[in-house]
C-alpha atoms as a PDB file:
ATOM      1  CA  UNK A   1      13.340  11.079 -10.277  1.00  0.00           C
ATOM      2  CA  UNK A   2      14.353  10.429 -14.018  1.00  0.00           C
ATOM      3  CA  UNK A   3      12.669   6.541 -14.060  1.00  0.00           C
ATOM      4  CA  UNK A   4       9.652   8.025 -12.351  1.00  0.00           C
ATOM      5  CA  UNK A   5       9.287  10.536 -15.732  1.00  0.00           C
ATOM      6  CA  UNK A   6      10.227  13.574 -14.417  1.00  0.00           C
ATOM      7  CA  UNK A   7      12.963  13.963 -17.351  1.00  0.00           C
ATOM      8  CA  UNK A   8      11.510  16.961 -18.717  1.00  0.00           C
ATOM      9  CA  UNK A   9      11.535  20.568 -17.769  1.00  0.00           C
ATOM     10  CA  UNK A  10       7.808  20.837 -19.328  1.00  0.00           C
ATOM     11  CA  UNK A  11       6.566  19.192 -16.483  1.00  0.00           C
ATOM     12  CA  UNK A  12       8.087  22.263 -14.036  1.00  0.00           C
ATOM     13  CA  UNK A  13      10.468  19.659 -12.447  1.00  0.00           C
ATOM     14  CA  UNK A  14      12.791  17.616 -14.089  1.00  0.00           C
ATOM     15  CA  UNK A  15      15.959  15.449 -12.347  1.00  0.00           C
ATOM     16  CA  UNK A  16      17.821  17.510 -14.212  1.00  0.00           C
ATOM     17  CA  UNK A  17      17.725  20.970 -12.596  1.00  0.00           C
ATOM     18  CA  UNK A  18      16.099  19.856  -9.140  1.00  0.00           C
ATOM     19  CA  UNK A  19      18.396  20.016  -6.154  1.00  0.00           C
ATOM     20  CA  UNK A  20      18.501  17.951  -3.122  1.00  0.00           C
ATOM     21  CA  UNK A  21      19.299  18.638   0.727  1.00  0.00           C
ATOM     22  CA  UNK A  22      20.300  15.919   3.098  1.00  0.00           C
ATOM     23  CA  UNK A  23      19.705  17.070   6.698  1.00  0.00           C
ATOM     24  CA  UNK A  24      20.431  14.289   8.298  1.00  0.00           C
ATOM     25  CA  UNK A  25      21.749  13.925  12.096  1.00  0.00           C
ATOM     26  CA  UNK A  26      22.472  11.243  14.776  1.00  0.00           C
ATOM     27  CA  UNK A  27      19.146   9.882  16.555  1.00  0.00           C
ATOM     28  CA  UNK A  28      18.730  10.782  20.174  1.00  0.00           C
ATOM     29  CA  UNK A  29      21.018   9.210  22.325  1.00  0.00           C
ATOM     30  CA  UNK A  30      17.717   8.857  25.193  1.00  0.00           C
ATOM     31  CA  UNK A  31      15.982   7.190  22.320  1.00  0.00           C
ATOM     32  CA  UNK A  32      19.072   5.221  21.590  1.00  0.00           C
ATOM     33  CA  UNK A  33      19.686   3.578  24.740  1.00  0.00           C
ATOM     34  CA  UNK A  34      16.406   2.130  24.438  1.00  0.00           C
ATOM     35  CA  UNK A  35      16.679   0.734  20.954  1.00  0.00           C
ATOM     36  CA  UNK A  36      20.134  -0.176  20.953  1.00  0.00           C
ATOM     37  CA  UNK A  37      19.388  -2.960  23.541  1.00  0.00           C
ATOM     38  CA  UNK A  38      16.601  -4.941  21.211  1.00  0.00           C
ATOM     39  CA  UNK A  39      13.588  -2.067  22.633  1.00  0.00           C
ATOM     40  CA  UNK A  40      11.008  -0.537  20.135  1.00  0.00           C
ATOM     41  CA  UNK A  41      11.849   2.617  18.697  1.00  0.00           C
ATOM     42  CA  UNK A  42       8.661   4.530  19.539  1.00  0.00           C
ATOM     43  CA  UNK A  43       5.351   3.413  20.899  1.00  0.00           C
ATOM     44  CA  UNK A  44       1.954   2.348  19.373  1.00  0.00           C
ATOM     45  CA  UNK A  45      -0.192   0.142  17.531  1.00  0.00           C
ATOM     46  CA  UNK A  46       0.538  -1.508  13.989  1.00  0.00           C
ATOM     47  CA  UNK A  47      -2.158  -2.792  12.106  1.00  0.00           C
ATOM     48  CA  UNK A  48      -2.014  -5.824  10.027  1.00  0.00           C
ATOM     49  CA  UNK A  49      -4.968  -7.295   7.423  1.00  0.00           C
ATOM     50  CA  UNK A  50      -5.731  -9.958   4.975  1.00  0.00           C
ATOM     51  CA  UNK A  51      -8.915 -11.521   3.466  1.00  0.00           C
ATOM     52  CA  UNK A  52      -9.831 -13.442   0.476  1.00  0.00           C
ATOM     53  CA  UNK A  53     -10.731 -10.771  -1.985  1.00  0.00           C
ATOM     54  CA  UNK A  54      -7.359 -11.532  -4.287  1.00  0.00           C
ATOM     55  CA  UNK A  55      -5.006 -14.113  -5.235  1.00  0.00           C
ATOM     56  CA  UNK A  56      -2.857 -11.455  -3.255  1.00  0.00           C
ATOM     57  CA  UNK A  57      -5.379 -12.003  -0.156  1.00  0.00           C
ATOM     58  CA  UNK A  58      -5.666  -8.119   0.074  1.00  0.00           C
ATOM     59  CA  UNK A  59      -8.895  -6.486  -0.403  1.00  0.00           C
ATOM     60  CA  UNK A  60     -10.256  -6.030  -4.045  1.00  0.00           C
ATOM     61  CA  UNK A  61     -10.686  -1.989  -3.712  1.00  0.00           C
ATOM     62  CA  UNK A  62      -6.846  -1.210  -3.209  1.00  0.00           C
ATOM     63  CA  UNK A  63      -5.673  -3.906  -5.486  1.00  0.00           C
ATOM     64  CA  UNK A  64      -8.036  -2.143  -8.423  1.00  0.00           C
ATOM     65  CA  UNK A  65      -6.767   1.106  -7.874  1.00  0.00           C
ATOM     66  CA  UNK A  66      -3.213   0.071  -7.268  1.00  0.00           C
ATOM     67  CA  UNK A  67      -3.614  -1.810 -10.941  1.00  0.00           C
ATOM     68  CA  UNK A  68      -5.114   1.273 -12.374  1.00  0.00           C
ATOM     69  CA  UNK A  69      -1.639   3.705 -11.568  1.00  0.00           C
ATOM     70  CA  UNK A  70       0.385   0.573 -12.822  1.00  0.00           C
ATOM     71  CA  UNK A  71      -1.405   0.352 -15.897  1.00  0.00           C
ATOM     72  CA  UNK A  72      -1.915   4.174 -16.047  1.00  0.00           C
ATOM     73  CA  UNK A  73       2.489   4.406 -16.118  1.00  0.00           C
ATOM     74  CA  UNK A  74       2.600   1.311 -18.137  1.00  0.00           C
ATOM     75  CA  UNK A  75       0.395   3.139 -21.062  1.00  0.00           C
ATOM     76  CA  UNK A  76       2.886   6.452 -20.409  1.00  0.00           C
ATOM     77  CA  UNK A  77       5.753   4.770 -20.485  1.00  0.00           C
ATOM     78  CA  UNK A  78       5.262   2.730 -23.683  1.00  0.00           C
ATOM     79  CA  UNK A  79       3.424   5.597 -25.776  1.00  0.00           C
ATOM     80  CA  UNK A  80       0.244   4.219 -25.571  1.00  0.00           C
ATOM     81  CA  UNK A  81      -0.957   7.842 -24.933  1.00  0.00           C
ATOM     82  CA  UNK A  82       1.652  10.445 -25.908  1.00  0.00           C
ATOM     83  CA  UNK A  83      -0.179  13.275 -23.711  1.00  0.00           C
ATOM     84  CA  UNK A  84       0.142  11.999 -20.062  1.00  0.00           C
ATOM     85  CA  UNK A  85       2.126  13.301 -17.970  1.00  0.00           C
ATOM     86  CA  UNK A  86       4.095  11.105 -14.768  1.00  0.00           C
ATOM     87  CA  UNK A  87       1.794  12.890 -12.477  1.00  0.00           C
ATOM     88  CA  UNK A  88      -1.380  10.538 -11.226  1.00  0.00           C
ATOM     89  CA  UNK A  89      -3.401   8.552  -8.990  1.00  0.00           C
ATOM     90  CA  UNK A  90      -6.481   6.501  -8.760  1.00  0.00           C
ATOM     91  CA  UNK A  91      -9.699   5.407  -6.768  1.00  0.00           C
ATOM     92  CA  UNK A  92     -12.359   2.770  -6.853  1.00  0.00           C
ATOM     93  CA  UNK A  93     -15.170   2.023  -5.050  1.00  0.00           C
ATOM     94  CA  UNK A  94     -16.920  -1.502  -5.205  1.00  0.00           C
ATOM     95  CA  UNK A  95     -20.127  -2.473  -4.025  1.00  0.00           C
ATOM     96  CA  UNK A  96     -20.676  -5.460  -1.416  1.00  0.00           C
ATOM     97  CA  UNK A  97     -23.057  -7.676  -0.698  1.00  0.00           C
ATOM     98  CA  UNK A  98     -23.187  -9.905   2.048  1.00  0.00           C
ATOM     99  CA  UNK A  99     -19.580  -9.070   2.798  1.00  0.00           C
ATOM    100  CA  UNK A 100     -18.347  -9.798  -0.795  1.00  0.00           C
ATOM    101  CA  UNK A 101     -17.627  -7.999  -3.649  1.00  0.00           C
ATOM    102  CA  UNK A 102     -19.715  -7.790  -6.670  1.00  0.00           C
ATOM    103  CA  UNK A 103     -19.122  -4.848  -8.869  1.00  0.00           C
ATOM    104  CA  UNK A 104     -17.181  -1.801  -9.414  1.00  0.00           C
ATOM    105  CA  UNK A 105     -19.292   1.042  -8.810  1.00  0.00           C
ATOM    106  CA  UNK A 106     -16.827   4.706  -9.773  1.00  0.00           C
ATOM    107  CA  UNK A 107     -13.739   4.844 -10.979  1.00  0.00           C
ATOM    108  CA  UNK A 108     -11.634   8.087 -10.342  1.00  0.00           C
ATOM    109  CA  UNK A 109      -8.520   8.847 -12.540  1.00  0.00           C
ATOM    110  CA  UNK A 110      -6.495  11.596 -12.122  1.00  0.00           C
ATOM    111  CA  UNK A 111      -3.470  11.771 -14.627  1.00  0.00           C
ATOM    112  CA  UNK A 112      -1.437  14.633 -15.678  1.00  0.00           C
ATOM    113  CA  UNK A 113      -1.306  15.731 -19.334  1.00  0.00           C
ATOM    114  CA  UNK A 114       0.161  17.688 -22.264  1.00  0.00           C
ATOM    115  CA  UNK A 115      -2.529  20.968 -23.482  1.00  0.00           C
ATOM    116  CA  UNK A 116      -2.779  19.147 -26.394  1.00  0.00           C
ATOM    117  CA  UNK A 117      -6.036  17.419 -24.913  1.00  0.00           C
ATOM    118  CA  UNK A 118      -7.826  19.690 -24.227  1.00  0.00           C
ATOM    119  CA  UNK A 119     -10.719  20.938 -25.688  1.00  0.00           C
ATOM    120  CA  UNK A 120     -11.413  24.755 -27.147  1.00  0.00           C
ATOM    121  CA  UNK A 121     -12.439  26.347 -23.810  1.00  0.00           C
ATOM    122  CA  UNK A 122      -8.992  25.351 -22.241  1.00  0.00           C
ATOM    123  CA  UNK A 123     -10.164  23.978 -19.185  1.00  0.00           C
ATOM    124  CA  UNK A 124     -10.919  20.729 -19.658  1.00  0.00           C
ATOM    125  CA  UNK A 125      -9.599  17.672 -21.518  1.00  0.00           C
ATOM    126  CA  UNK A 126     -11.767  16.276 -24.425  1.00  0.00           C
ATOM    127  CA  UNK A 127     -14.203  13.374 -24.572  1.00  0.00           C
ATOM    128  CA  UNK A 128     -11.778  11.737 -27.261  1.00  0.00           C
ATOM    129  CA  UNK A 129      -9.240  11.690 -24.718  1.00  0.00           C
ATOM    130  CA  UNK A 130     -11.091  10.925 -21.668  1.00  0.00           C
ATOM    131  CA  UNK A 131     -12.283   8.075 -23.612  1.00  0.00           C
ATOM    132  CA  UNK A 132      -8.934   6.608 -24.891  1.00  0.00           C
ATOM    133  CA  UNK A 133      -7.932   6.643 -21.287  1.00  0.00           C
ATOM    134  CA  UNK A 134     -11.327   4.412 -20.194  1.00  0.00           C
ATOM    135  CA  UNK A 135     -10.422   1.920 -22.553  1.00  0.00           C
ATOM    136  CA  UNK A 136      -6.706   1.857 -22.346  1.00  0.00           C
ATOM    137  CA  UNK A 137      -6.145   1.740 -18.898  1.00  0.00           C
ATOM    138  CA  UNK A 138      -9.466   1.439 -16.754  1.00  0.00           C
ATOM    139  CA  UNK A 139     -11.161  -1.551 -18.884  1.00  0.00           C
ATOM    140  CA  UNK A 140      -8.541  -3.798 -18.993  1.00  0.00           C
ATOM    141  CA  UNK A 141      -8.452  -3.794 -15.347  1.00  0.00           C
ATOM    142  CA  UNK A 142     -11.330  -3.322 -14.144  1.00  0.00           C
ATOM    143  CA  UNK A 143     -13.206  -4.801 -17.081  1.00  0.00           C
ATOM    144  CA  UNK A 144     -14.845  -7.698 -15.335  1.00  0.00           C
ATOM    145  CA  UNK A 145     -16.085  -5.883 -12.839  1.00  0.00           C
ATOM    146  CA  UNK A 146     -18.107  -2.737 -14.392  1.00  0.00           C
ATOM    147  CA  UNK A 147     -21.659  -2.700 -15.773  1.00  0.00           C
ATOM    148  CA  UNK A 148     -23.337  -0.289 -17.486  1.00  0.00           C
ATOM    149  CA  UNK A 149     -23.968   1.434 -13.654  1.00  0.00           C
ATOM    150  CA  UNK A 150     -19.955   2.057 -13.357  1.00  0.00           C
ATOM    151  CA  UNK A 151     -19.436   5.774 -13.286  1.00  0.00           C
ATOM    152  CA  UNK A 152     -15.837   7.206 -14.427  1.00  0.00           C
ATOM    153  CA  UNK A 153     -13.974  10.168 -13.126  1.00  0.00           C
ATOM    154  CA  UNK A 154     -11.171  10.749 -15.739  1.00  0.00           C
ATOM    155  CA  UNK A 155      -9.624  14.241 -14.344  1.00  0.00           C
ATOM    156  CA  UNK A 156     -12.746  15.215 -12.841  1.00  0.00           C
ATOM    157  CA  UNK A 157     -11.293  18.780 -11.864  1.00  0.00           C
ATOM    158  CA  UNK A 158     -11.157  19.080 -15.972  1.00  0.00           C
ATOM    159  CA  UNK A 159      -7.436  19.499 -16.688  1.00  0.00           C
ATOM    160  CA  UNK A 160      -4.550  18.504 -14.531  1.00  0.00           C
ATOM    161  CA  UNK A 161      -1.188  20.071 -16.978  1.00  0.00           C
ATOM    162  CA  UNK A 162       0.413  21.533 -13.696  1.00  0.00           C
ATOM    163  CA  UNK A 163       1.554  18.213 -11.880  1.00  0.00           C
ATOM    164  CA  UNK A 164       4.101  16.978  -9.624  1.00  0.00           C
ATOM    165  CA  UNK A 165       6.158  19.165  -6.535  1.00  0.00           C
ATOM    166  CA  UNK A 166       5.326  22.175  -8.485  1.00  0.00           C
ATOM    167  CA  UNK A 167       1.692  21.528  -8.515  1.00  0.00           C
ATOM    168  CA  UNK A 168       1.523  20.131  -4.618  1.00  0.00           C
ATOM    169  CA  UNK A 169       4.375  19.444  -2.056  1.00  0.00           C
ATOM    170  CA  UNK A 170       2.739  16.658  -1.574  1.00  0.00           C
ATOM    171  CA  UNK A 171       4.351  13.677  -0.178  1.00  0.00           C
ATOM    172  CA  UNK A 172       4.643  14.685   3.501  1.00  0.00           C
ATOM    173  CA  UNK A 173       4.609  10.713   4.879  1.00  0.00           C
ATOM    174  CA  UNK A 174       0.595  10.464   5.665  1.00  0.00           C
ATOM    175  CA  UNK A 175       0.205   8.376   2.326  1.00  0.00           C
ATOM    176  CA  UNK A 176      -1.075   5.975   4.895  1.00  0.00           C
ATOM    177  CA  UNK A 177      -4.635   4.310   3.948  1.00  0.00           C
ATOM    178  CA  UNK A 178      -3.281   3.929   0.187  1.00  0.00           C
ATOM    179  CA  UNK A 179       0.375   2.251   1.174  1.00  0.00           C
ATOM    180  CA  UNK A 180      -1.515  -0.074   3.667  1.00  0.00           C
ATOM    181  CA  UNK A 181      -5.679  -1.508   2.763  1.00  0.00           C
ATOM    182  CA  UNK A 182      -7.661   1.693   1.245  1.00  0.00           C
ATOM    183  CA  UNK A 183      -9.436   1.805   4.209  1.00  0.00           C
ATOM    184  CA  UNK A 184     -10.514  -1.342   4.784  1.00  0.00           C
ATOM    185  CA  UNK A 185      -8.578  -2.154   8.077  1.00  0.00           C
ATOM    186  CA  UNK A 186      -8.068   0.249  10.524  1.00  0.00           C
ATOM    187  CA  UNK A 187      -4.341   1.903  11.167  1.00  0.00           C
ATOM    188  CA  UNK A 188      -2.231   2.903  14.094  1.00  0.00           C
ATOM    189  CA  UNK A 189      -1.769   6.157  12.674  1.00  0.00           C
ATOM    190  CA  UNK A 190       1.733   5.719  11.922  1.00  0.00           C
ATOM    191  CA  UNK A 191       3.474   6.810   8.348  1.00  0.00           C
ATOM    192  CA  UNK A 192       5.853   4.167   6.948  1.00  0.00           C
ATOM    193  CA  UNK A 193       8.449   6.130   4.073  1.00  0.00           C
ATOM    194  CA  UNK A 194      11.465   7.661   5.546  1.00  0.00           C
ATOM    195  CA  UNK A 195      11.747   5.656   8.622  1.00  0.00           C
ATOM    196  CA  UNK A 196      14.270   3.175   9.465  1.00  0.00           C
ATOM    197  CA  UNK A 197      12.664  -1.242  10.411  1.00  0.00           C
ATOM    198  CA  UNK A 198      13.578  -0.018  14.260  1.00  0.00           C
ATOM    199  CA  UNK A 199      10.686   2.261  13.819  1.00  0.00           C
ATOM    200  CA  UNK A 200       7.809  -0.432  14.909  1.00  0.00           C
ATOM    201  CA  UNK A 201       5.226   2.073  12.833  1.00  0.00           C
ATOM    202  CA  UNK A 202       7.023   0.482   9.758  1.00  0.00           C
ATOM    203  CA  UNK A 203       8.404  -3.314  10.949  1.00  0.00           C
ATOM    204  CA  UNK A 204       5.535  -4.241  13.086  1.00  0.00           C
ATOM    205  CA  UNK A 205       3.338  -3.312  10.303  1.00  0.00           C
ATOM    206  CA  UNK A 206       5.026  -5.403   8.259  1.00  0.00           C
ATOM    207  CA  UNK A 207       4.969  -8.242  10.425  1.00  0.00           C
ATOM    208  CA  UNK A 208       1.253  -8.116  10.839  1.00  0.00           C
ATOM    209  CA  UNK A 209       0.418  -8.188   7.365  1.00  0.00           C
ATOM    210  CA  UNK A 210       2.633 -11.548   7.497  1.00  0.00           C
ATOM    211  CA  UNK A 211       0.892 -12.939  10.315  1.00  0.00           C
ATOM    212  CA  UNK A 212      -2.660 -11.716   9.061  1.00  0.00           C
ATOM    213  CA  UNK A 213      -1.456 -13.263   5.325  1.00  0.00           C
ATOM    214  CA  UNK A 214      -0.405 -16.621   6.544  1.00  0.00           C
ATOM    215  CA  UNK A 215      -3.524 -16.987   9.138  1.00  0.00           C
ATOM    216  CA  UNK A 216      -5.565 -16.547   5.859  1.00  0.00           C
ATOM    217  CA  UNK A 217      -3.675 -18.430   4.058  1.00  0.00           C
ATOM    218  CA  UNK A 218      -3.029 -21.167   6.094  1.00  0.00           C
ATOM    219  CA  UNK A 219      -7.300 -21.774   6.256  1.00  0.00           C
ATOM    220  CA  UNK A 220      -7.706 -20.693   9.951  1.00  0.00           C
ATOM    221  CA  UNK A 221      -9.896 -17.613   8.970  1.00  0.00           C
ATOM    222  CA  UNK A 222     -11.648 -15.976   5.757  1.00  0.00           C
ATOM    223  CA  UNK A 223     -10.245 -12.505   7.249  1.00  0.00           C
ATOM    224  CA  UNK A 224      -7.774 -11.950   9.676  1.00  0.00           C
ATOM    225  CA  UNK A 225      -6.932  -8.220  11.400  1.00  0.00           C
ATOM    226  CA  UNK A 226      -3.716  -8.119  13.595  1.00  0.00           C
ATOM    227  CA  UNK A 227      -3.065  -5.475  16.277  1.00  0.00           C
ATOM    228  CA  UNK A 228       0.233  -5.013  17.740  1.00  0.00           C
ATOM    229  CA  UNK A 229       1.114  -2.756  20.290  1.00  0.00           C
ATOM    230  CA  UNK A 230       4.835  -1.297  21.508  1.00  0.00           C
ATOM    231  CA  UNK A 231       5.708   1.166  24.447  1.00  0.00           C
ATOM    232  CA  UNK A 232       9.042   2.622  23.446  1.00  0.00           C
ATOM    233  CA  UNK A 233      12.457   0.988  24.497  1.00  0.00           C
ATOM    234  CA  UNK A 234      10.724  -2.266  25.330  1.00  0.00           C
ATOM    235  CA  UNK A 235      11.356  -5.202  23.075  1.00  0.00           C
ATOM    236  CA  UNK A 236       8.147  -7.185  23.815  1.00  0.00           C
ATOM    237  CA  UNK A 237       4.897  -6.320  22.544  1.00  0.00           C
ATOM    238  CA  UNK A 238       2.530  -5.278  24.998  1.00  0.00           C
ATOM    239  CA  UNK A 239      -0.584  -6.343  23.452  1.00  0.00           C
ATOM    240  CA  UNK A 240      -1.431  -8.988  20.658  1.00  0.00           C
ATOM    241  CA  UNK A 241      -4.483  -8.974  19.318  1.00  0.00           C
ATOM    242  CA  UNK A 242      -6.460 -11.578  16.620  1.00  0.00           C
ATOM    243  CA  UNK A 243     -10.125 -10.715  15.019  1.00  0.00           C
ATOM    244  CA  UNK A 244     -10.808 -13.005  12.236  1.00  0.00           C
ATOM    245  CA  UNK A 245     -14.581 -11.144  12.390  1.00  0.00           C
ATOM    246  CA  UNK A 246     -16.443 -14.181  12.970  1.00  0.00           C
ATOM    247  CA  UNK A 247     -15.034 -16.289   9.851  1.00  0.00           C
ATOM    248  CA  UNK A 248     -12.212 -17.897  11.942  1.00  0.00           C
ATOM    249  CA  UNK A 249     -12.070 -21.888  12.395  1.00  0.00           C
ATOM    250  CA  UNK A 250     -10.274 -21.963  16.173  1.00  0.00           C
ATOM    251  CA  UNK A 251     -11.254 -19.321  18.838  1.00  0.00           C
ATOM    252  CA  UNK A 252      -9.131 -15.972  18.289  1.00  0.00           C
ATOM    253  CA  UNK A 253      -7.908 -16.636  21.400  1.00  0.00           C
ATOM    254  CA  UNK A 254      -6.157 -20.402  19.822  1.00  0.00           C
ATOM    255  CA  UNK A 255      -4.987 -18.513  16.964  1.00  0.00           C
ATOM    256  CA  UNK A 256      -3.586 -15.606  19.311  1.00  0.00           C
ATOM    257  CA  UNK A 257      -1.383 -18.554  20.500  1.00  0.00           C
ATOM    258  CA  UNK A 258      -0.397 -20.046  17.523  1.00  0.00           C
ATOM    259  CA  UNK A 259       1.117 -16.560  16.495  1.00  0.00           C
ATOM    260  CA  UNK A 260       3.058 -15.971  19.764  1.00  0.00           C
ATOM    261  CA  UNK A 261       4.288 -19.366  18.915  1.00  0.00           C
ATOM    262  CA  UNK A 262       5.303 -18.956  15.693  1.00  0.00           C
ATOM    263  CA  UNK A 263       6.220 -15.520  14.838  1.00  0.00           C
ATOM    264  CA  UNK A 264       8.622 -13.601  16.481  1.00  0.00           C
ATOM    265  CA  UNK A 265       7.289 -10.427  17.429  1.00  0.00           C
ATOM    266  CA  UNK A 266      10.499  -8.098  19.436  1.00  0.00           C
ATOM    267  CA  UNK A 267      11.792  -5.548  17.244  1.00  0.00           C
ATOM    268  CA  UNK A 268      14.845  -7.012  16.830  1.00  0.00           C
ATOM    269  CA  UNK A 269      13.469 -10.469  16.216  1.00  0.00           C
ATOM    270  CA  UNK A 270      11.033  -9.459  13.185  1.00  0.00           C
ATOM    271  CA  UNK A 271      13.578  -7.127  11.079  1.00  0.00           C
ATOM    272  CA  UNK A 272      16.397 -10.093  11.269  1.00  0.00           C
ATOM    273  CA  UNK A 273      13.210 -12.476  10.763  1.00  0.00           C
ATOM    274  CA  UNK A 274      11.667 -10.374   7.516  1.00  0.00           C
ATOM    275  CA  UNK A 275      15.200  -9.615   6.356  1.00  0.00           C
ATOM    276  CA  UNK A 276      14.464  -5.666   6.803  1.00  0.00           C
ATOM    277  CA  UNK A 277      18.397  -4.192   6.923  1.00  0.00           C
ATOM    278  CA  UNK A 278      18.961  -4.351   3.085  1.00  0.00           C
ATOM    279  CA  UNK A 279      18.371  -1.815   0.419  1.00  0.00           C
ATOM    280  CA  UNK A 280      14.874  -2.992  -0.129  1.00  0.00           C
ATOM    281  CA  UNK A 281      12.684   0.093   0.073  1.00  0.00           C
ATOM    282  CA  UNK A 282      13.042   2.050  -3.188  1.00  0.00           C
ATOM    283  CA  UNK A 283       9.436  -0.349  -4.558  1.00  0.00           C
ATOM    284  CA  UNK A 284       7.466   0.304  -2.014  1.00  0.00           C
ATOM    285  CA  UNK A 285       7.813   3.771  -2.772  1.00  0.00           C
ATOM    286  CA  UNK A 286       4.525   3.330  -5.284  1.00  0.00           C
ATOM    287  CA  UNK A 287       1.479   1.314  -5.427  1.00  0.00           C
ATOM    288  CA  UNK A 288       1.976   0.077  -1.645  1.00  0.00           C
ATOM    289  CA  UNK A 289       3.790  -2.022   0.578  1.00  0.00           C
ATOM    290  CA  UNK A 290       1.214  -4.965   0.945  1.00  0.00           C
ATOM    291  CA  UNK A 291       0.024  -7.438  -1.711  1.00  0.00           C
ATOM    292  CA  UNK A 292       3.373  -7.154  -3.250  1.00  0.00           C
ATOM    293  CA  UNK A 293       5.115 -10.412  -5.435  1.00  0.00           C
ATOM    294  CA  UNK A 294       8.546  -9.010  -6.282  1.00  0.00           C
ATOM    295  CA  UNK A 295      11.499  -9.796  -4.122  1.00  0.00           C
ATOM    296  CA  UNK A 296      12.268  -7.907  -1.139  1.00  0.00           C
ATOM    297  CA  UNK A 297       8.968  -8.473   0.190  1.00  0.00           C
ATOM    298  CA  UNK A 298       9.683 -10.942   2.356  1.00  0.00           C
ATOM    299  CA  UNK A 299       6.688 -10.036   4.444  1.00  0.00           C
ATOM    300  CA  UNK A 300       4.295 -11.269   1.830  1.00  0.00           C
ATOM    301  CA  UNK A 301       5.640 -14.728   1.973  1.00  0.00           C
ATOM    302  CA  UNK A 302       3.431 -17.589   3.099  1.00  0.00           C
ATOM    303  CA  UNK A 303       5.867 -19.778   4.712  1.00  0.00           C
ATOM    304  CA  UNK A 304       4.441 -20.158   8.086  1.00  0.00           C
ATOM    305  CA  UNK A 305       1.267 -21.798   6.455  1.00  0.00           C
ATOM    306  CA  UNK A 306       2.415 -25.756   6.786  1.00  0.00           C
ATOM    307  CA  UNK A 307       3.500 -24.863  10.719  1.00  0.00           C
ATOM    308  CA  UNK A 308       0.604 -23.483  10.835  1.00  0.00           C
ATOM    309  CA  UNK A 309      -2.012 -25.703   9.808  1.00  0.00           C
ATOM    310  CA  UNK A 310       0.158 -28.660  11.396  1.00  0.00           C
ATOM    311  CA  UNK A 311       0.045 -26.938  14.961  1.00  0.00           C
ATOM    312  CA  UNK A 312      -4.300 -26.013  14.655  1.00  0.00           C
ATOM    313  CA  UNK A 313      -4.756 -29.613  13.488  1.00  0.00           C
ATOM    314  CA  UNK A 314      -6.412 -28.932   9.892  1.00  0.00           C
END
């Protein structure tokens, strides 16, 4: 809570004074029996995606705005702008054509702030300030992709002072479209934070993204979305689906293969496979679990690519 920035009792919650309850109890043994033995922990489908947007081969709209709250905290955190607040979040929406991107057409920032922005009627902060925030932490992300068309939303509600858990309770574990694609690939419904790699909603996930990434990356297809689906307590997955939406270079169904082949897919196979029993999960607490660099991400790695490409002939 204090690295986040909540080390002041201005912002009405501070790690200081804030208490925390652990409720925590055994899982159910009829659930247990099932996962014990190597079965999934619940059922459903996982969704995995990649394209070639990004070096990061995620899609450009989710990349943008996860830059944007990076940069937005990086600003904070150094004193770029004394007056924000840890409180914030971003959007961006970018224009296609022909299936690629071109341009970024809005830009939404929401950040928290001190009063000290904000202009004489009190409910809004002041064009100096919404300004310094454009070119401080929206231009030099987003800078080669606006024009003079690009609309910004800097605290369009006109003030945000009140932030954090006193503000909203927020984070109730349906932060899914933003930890996963922005929307761009669909999702199996299932939350990822507070659950445990025997949860498939979380692991399986995971391992799509890896298979999606290294299909992509590995030349078979331009974009590549994975299904996977589990029925609780049984270790195999009970469907396997490949849609490379008409850019792949082998039938989905040849590719379908080479993944069986190459990736394990039981519950118990992918979490020793990706490494997922460590203490790895604080980072993907912000700016999402895919299209991520920094160790512990061992399900962005592309190290399937040479068997890959060796086993499909190209």
């Amino acid at each position: 809570i204090k690295d986040i920035g909540y080390s002041d009792p201005k912002y009405g919650f501070d790690y200081e004074t804030c208490a925390i309850l652990n409720a925590i109890h055994c899982q159910s043994a009829d659930i247990a029996q099932g996962v014990d033995t190597g079965g999934a922990g619940d059922q459903g489908l996982m969704v995995g995606y990649a394209c070639k947007e990004t070096p990061e081969l995620m899609p450009l709209p989710i990349m943008l705005a996860h830059r944007l709250t990076r940069k937005l905290a990086d600003v904070r955190k150094k004193n770029g702008l004394k007056y924000l607040g840890p409180d914030g979040k971003s959007q961006v929406t970018v224009e296609y054509r022909d299936g690629e991107p071109v341009r970024v057409e809005t830009v939404v920032i929401s950040t928290q702030h001190t009063e000290e922005i904000l202009d004489r009627s009190g409910k809004k902060i002041t064009t100096k300030a919404r300004e310094e925030i454009i070119e401080k932490v929206v231009k030099p992300i987003v800078g080669k992709w606006i024009d003079k068309k690009t609309k910004y939303f800097i605290n369009p509600t006109g003030k945000f002072v009140i932030g954090g858990p006193q503000s909203d309770t927020g984070m109730t574990g349906r932060k899914i479209i933003v930890d996963t694609y922005g929307g761009m690939a669909p999702h199996g419904g299932g939350a990822f934070s507070g659950k445990d790699p025997t949860k498939v909603d979380r692991s399986a996930c995971y391992m799509a993204r890896h298979i999606a990434k290294n299909v992509v990356g590995a030349g078979l297809a331009d974009k590549c979305t994975v299904q996977l689906a589990y029925a609780i307590g049984v270790a195999e997955p009970v469907s396997v689906m490949i849609d490379t939406h008409h850019t792949g270079k082998l039938p989905e169904k040849e590719i379908t293969r080479l993944v069986v082949k190459h990736f394990p897919l039981t519950p118990r196979g992918l979490i020793e496979y990706l490494k997922l029993r460590r203490p790895i999960y604080r980072n993907t607490a912000s700016y999402g679990h895919f299209g991520r660099n920094e160790e512990g991400f061992t399900w962005e790695k592309l190290n399937v690519v040479p068997a890959l490409r060796k086993d499909a002939g190209i």
